[in-house]
PDB file of N, CA and C in Angstrom:
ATOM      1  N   UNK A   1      -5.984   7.189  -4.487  1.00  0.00           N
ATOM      2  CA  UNK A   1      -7.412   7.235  -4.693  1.00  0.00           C
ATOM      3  C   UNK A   1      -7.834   6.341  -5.852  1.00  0.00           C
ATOM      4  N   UNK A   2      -6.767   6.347  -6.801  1.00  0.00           N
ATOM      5  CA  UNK A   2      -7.205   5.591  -8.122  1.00  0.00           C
ATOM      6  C   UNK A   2      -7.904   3.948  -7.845  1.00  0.00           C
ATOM      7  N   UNK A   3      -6.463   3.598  -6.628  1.00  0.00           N
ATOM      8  CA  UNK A   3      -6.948   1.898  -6.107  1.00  0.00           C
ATOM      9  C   UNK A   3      -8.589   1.753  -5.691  1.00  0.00           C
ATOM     10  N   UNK A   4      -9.084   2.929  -4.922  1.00  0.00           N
ATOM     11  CA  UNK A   4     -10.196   2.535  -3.916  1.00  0.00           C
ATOM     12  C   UNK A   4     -11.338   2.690  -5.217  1.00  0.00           C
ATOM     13  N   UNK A   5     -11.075   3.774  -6.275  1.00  0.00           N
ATOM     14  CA  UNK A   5     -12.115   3.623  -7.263  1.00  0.00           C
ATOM     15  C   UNK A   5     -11.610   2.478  -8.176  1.00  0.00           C
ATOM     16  N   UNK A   6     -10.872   1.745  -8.274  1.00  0.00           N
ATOM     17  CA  UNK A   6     -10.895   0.582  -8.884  1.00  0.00           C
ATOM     18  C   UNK A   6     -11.218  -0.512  -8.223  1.00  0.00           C
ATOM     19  N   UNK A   7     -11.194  -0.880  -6.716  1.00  0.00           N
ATOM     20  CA  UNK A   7     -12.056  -1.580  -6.017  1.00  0.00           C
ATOM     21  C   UNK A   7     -13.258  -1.024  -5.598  1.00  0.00           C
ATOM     22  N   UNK A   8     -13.743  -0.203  -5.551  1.00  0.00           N
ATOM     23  CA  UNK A   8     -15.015   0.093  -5.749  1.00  0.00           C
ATOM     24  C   UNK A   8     -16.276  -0.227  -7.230  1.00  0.00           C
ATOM     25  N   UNK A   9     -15.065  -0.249  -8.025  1.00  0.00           N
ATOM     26  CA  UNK A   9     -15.652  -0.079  -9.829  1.00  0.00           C
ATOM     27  C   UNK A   9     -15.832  -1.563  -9.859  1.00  0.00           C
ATOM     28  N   UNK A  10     -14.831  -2.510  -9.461  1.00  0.00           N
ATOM     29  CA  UNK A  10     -15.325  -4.199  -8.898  1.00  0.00           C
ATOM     30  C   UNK A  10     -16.396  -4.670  -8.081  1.00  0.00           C
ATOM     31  N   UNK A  11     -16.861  -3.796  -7.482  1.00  0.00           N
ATOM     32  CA  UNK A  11     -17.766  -4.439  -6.851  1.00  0.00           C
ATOM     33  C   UNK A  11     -17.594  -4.670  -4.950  1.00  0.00           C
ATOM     34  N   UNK A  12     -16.768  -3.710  -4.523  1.00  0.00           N
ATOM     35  CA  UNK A  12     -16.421  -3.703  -3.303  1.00  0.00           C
ATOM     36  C   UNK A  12     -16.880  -5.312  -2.600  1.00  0.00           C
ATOM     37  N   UNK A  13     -16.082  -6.157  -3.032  1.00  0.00           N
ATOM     38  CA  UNK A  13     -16.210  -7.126  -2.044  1.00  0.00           C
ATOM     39  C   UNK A  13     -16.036  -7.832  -1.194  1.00  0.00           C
ATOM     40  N   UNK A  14     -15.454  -6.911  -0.539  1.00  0.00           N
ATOM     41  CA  UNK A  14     -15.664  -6.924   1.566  1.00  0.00           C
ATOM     42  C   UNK A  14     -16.321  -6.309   2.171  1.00  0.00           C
ATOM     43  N   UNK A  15     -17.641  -5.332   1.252  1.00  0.00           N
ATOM     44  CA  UNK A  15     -17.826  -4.547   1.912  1.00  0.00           C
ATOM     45  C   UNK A  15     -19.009  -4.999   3.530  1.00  0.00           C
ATOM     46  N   UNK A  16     -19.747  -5.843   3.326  1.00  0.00           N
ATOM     47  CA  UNK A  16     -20.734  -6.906   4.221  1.00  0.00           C
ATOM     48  C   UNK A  16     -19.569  -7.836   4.926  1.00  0.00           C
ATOM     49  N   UNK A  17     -18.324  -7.568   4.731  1.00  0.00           N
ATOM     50  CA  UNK A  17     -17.608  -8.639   6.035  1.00  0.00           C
ATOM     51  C   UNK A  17     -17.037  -7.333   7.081  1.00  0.00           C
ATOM     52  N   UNK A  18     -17.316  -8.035   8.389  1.00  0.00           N
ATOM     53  CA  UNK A  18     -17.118  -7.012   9.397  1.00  0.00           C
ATOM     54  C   UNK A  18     -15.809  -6.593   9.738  1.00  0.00           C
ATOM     55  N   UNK A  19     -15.643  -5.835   9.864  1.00  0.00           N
ATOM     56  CA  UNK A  19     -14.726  -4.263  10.443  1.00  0.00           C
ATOM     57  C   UNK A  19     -13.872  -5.283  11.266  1.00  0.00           C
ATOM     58  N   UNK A  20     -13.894  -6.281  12.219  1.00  0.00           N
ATOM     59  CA  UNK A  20     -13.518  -6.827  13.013  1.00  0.00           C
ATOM     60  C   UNK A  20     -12.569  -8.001  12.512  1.00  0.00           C
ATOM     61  N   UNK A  21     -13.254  -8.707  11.491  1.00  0.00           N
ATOM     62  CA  UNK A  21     -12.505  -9.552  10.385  1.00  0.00           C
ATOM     63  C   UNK A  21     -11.554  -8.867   9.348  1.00  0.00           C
ATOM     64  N   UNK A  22     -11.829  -8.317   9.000  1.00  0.00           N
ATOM     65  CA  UNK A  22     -11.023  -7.136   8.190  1.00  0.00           C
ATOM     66  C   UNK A  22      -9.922  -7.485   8.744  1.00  0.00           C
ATOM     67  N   UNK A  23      -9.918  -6.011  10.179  1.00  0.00           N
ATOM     68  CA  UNK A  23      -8.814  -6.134  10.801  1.00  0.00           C
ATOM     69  C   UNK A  23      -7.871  -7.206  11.106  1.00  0.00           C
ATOM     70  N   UNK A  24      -8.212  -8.426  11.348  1.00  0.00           N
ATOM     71  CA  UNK A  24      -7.499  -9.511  11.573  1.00  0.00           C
ATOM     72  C   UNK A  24      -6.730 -10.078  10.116  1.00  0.00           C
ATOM     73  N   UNK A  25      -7.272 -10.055   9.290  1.00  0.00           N
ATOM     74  CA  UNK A  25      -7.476 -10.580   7.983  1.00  0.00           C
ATOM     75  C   UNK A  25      -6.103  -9.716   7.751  1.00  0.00           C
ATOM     76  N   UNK A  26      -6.082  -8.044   7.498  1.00  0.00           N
ATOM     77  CA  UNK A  26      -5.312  -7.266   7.595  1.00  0.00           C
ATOM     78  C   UNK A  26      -3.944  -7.358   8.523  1.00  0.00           C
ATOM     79  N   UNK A  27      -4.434  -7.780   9.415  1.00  0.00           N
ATOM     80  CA  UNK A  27      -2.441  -7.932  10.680  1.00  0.00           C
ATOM     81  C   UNK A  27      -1.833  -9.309   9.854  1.00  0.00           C
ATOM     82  N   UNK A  28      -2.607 -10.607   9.528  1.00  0.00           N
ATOM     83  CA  UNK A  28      -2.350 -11.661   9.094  1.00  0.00           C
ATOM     84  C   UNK A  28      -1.198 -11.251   7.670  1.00  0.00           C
ATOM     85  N   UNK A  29      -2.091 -10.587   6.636  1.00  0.00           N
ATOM     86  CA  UNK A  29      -1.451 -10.322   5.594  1.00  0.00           C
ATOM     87  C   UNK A  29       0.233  -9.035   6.162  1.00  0.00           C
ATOM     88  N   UNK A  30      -0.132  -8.492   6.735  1.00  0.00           N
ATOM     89  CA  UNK A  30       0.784  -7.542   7.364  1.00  0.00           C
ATOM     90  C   UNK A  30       2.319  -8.657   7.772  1.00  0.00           C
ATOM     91  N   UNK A  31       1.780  -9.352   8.677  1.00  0.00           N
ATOM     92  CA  UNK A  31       2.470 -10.373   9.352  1.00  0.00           C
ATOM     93  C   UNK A  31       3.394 -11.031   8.421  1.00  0.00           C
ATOM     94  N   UNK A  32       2.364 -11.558   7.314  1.00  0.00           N
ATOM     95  CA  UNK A  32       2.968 -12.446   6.581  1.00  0.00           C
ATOM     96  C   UNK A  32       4.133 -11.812   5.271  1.00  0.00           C
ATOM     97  N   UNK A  33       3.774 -11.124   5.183  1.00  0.00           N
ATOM     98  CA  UNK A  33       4.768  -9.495   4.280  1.00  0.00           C
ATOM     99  C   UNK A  33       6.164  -9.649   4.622  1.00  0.00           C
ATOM    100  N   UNK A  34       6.323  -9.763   6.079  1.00  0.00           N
ATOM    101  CA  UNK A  34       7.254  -9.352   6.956  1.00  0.00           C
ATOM    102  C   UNK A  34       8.383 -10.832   6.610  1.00  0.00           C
ATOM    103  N   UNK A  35       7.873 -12.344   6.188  1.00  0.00           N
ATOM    104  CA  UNK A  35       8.365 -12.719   5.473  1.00  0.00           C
ATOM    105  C   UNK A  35       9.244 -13.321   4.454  1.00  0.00           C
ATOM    106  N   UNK A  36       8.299 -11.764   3.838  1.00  0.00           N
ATOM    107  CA  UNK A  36       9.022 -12.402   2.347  1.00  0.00           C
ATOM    108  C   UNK A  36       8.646 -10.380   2.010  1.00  0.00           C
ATOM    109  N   UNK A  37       9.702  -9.704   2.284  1.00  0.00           N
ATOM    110  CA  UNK A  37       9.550  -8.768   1.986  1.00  0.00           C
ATOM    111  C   UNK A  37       9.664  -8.081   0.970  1.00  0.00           C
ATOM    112  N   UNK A  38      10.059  -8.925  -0.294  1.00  0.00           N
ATOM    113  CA  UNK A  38       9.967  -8.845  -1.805  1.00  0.00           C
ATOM    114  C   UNK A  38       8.471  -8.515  -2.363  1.00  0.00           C
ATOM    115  N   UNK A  39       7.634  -9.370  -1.448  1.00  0.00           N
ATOM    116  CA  UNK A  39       6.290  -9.518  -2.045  1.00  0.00           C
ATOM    117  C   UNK A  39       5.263  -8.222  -1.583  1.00  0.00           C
ATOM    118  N   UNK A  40       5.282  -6.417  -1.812  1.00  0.00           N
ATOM    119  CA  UNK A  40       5.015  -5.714  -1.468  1.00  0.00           C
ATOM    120  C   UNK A  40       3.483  -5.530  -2.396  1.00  0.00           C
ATOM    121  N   UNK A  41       3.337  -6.383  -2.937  1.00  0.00           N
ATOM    122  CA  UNK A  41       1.800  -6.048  -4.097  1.00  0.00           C
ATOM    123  C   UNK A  41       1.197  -7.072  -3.512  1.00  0.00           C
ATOM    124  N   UNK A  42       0.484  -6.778  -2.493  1.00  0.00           N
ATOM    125  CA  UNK A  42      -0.547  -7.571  -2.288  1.00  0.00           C
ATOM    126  C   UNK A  42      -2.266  -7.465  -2.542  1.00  0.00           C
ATOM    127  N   UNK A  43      -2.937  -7.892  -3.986  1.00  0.00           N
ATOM    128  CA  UNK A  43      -3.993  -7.267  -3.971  1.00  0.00           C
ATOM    129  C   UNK A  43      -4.938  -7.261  -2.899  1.00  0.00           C
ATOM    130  N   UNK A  44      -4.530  -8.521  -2.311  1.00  0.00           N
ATOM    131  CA  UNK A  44      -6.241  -8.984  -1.051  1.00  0.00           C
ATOM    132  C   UNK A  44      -5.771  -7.764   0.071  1.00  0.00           C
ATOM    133  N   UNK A  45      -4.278  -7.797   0.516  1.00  0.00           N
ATOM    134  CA  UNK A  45      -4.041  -6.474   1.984  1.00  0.00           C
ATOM    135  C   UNK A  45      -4.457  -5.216   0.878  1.00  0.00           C
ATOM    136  N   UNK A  46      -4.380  -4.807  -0.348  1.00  0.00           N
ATOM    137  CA  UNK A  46      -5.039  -3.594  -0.897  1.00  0.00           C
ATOM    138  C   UNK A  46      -6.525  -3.255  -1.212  1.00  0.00           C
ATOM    139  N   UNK A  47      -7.389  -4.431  -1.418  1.00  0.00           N
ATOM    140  CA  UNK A  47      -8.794  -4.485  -1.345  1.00  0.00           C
ATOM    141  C   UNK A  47      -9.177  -3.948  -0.059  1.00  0.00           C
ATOM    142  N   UNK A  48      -8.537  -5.236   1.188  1.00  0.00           N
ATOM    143  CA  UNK A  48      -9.003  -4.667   2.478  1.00  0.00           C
ATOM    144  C   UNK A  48      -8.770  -3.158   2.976  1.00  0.00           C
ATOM    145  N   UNK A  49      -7.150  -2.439   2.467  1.00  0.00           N
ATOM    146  CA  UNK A  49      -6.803  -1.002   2.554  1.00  0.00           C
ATOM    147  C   UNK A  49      -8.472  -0.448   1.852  1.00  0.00           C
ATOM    148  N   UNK A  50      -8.503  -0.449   0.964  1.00  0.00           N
ATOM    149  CA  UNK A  50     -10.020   0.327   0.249  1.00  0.00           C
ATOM    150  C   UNK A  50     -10.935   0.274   0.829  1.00  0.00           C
ATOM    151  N   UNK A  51     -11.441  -0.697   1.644  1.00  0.00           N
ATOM    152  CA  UNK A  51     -12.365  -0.923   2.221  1.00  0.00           C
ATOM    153  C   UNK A  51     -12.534  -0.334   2.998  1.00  0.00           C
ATOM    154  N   UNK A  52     -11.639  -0.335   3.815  1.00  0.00           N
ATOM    155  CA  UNK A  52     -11.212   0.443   5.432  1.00  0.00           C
ATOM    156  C   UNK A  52     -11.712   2.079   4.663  1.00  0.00           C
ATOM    157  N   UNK A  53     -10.894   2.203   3.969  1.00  0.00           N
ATOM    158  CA  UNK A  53     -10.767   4.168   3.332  1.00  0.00           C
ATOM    159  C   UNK A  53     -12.729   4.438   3.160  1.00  0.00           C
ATOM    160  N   UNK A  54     -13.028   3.215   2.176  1.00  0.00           N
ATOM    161  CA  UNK A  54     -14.767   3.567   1.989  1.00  0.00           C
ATOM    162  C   UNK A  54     -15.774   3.512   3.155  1.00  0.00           C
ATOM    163  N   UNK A  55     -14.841   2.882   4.491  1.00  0.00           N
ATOM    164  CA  UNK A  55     -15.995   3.157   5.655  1.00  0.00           C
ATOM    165  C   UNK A  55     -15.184   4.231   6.387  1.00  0.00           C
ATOM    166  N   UNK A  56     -14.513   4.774   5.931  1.00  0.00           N
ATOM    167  CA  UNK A  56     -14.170   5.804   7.175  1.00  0.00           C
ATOM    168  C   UNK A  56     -12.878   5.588   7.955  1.00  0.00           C
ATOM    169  N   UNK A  57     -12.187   4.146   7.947  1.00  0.00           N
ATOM    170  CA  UNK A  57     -11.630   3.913   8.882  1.00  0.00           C
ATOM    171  C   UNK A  57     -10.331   3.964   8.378  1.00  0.00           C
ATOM    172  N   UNK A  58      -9.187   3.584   9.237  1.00  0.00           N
ATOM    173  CA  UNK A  58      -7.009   3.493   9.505  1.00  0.00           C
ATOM    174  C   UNK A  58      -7.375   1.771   9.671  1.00  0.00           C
ATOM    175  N   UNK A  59      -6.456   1.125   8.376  1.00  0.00           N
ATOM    176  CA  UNK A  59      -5.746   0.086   8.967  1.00  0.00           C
ATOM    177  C   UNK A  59      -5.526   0.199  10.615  1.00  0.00           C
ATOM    178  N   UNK A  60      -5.459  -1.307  11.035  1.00  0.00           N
ATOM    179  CA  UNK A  60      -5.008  -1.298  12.719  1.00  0.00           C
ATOM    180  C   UNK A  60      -3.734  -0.821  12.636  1.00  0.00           C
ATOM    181  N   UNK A  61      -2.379   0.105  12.707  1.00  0.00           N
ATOM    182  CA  UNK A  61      -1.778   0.097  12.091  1.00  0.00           C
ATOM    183  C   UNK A  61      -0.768  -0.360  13.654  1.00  0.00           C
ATOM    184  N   UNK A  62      -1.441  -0.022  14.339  1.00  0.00           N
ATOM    185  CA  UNK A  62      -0.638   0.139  15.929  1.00  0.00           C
ATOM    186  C   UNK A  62      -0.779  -1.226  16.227  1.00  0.00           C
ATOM    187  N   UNK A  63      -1.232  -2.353  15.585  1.00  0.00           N
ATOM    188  CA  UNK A  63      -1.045  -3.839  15.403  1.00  0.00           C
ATOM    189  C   UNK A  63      -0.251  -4.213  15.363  1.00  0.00           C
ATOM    190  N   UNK A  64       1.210  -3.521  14.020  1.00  0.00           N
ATOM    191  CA  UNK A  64       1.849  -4.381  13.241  1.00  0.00           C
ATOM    192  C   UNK A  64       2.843  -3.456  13.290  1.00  0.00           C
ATOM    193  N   UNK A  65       3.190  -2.515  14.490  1.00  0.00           N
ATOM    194  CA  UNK A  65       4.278  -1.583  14.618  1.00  0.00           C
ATOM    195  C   UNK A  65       5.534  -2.681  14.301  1.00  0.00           C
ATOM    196  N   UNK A  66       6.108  -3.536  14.987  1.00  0.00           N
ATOM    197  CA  UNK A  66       7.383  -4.464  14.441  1.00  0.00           C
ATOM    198  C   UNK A  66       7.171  -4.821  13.153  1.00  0.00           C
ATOM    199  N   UNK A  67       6.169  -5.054  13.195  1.00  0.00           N
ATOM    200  CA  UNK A  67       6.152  -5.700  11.346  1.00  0.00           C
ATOM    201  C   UNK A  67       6.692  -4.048  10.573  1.00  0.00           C
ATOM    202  N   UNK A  68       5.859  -3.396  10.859  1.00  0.00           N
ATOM    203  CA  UNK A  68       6.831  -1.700   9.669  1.00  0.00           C
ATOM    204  C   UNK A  68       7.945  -1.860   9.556  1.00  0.00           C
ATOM    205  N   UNK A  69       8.493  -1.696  11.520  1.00  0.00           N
ATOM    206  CA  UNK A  69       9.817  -1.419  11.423  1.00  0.00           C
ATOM    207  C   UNK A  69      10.527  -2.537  10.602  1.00  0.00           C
ATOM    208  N   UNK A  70      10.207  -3.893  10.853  1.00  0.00           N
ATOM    209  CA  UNK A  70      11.226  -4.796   9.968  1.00  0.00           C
ATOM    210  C   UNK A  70      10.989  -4.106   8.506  1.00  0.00           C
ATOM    211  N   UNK A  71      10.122  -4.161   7.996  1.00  0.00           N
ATOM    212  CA  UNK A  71      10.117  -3.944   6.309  1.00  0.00           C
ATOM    213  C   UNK A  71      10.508  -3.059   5.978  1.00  0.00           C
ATOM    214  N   UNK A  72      10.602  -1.869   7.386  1.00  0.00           N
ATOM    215  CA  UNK A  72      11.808  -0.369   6.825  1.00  0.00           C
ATOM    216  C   UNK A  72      12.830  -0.692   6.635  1.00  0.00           C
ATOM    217  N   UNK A  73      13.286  -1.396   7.921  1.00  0.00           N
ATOM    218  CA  UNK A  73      14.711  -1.867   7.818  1.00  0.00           C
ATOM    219  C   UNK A  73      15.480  -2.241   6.929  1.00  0.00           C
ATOM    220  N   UNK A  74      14.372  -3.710   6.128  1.00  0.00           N
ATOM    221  CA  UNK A  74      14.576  -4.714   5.003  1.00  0.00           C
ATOM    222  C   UNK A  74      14.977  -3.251   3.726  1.00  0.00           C
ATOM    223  N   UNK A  75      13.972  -2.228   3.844  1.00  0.00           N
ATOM    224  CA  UNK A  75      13.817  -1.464   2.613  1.00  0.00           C
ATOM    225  C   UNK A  75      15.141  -0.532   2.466  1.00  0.00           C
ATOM    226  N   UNK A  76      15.139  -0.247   3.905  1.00  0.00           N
ATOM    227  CA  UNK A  76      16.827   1.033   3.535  1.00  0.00           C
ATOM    228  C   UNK A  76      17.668  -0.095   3.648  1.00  0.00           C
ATOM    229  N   UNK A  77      17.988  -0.890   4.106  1.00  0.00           N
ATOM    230  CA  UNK A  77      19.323  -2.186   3.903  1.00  0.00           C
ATOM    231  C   UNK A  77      19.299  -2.035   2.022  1.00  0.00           C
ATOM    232  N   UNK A  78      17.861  -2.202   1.322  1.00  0.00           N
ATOM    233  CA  UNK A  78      17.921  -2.770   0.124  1.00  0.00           C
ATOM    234  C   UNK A  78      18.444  -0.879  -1.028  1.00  0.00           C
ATOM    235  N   UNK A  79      17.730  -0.392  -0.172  1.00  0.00           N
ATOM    236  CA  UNK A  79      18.366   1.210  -0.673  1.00  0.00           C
ATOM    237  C   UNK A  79      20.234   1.393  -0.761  1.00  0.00           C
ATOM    238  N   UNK A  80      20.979   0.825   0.276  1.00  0.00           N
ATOM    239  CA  UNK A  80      21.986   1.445   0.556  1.00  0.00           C
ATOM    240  C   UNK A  80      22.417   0.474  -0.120  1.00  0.00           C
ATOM    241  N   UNK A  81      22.463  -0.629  -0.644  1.00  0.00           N
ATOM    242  CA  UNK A  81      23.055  -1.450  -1.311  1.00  0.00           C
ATOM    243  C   UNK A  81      22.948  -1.521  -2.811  1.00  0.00           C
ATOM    244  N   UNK A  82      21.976  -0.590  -3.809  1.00  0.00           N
ATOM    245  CA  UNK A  82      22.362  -0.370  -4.653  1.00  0.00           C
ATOM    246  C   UNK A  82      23.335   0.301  -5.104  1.00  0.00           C
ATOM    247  N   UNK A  83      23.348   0.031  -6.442  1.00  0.00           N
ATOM    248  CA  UNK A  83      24.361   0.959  -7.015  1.00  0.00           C
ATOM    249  C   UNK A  83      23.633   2.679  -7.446  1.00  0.00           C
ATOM    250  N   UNK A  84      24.506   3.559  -7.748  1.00  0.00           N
ATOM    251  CA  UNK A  84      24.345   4.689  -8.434  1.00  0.00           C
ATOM    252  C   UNK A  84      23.103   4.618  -9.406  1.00  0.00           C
ATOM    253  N   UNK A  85      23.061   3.807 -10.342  1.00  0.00           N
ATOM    254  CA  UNK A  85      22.399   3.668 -11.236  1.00  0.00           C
ATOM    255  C   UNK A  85      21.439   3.334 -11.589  1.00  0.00           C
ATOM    256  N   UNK A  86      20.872   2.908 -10.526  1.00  0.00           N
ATOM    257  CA  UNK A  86      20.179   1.762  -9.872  1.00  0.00           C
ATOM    258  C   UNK A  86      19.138   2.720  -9.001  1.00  0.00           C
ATOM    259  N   UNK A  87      19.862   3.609  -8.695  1.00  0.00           N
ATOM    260  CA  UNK A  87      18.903   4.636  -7.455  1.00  0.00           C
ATOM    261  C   UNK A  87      18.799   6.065  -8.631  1.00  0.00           C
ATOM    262  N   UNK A  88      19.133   5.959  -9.316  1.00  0.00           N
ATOM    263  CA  UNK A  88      19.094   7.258 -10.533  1.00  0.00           C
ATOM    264  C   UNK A  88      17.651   6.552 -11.161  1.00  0.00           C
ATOM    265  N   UNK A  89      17.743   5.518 -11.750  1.00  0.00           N
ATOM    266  CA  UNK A  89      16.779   4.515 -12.286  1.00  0.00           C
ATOM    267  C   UNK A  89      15.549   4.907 -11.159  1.00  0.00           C
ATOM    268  N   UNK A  90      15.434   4.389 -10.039  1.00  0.00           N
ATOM    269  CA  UNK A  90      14.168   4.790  -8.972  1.00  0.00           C
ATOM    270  C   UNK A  90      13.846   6.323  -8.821  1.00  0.00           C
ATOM    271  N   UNK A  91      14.911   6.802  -8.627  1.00  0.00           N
ATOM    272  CA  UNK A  91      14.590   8.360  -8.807  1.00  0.00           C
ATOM    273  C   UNK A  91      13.782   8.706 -10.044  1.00  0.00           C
ATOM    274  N   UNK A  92      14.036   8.715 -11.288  1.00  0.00           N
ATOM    275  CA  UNK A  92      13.517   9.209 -12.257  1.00  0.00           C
ATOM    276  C   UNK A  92      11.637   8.686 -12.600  1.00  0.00           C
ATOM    277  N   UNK A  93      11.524   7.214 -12.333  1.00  0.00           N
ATOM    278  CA  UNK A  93      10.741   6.658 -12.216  1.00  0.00           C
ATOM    279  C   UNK A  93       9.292   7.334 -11.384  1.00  0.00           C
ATOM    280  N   UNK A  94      10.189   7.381  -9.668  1.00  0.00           N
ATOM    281  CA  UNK A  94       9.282   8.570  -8.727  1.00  0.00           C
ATOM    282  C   UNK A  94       9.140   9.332  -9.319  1.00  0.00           C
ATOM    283  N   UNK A  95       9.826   9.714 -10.035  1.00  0.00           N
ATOM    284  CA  UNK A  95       9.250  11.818 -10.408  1.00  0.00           C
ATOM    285  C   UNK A  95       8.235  11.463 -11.367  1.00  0.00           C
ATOM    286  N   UNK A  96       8.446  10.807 -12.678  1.00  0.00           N
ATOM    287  CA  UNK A  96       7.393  10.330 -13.245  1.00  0.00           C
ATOM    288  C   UNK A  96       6.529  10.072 -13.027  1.00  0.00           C
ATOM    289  N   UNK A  97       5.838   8.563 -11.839  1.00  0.00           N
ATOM    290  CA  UNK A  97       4.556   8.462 -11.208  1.00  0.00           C
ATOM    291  C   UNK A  97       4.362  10.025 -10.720  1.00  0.00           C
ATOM    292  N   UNK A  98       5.181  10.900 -10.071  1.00  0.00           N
ATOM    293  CA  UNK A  98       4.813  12.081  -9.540  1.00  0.00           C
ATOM    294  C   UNK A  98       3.930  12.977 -10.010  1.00  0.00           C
ATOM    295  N   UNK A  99       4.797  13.273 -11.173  1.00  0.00           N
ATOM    296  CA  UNK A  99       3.877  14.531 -12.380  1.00  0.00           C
ATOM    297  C   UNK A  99       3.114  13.535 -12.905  1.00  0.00           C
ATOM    298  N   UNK A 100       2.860  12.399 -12.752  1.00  0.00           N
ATOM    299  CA  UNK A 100       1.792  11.982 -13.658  1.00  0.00           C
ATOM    300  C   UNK A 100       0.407  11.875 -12.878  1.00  0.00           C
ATOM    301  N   UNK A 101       0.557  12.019 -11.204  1.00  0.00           N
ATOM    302  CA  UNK A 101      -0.187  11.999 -10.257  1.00  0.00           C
ATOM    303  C   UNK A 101      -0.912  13.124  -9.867  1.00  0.00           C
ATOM    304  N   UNK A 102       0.107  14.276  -9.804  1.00  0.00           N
ATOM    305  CA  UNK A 102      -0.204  15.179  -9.558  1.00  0.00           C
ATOM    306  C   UNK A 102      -0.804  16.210 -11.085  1.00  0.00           C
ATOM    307  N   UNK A 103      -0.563  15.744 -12.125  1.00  0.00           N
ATOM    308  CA  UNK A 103      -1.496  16.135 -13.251  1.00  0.00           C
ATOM    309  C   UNK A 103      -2.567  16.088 -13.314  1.00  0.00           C
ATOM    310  N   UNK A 104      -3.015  14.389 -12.638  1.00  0.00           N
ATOM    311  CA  UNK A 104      -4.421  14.142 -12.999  1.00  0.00           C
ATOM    312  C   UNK A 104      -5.430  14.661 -11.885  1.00  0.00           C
ATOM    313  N   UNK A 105      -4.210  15.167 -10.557  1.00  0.00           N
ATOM    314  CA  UNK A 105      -5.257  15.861  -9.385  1.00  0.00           C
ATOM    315  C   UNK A 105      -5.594  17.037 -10.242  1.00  0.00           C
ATOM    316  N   UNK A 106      -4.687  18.024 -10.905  1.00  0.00           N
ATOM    317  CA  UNK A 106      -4.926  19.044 -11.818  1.00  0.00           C
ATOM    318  C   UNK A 106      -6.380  18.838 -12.080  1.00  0.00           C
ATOM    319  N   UNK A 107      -6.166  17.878 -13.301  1.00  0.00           N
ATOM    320  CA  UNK A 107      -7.478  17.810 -13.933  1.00  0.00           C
ATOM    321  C   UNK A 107      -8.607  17.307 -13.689  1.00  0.00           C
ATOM    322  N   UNK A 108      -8.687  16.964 -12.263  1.00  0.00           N
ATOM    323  CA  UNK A 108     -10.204  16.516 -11.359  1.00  0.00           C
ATOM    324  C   UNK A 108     -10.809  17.464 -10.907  1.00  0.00           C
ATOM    325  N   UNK A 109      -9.185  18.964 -10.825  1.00  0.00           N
ATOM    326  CA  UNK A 109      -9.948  19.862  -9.959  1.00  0.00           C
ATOM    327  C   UNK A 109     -10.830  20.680 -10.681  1.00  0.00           C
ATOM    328  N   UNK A 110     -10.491  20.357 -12.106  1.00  0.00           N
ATOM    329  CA  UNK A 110     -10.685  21.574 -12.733  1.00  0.00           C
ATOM    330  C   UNK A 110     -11.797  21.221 -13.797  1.00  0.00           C
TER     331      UNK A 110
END
């Protein structure tokens, strides 16, 4: 939620380009991910994600079904090939973003 109020707090600007462009705009960046699957921060495919969320709508997602599966693939290949230490390191990290996520739902609710 934090992303869509920080593209919103910018100035939502896709919000006047159509639903139809989006989508395309969106499989393109999807497509192109697939790649270079290192490059998982994409701000322009995360603007357009916000956009989609502030009108209501799902990424095309049933577009770019091969494109997932490759970047799962790419992702557990890159999982099973670390070391111990390496996945202790990601673990601890997750839990962190975790409680730090689920704190601040705490304190929205309250």
């Amino acid at each position: 939620m934090q992303l869509v109020q920080d593209y919103a707090s910018r100035g939502r600007s896709l919000e006047k380009v159509p639903t139809d462009q989006l989508r395309g705009e969106w499989v393109a960046l999807m497509r192109a991910w697939v790649t270079n699957p290192h490059e998982f921060r994409n701000p322009q495919r995360a603007d357009i994600e916000c956009e989609f969320t502030l009108r209501g709508l799902e990424p095309p997602y049933e577009m770019v079904v091969d494109e997932f599966e490759a970047v799962t693939r790419f992702i557990s290949e890159a999982i099973e090939n670390m070391d111990d230490a390496e996945k202790d390191r990601i673990n601890t990290q997750i839990a962190s973003e975790l409680v730090d996520f689920l704190s601040g739902e705490k304190s929205r609710r309250n």
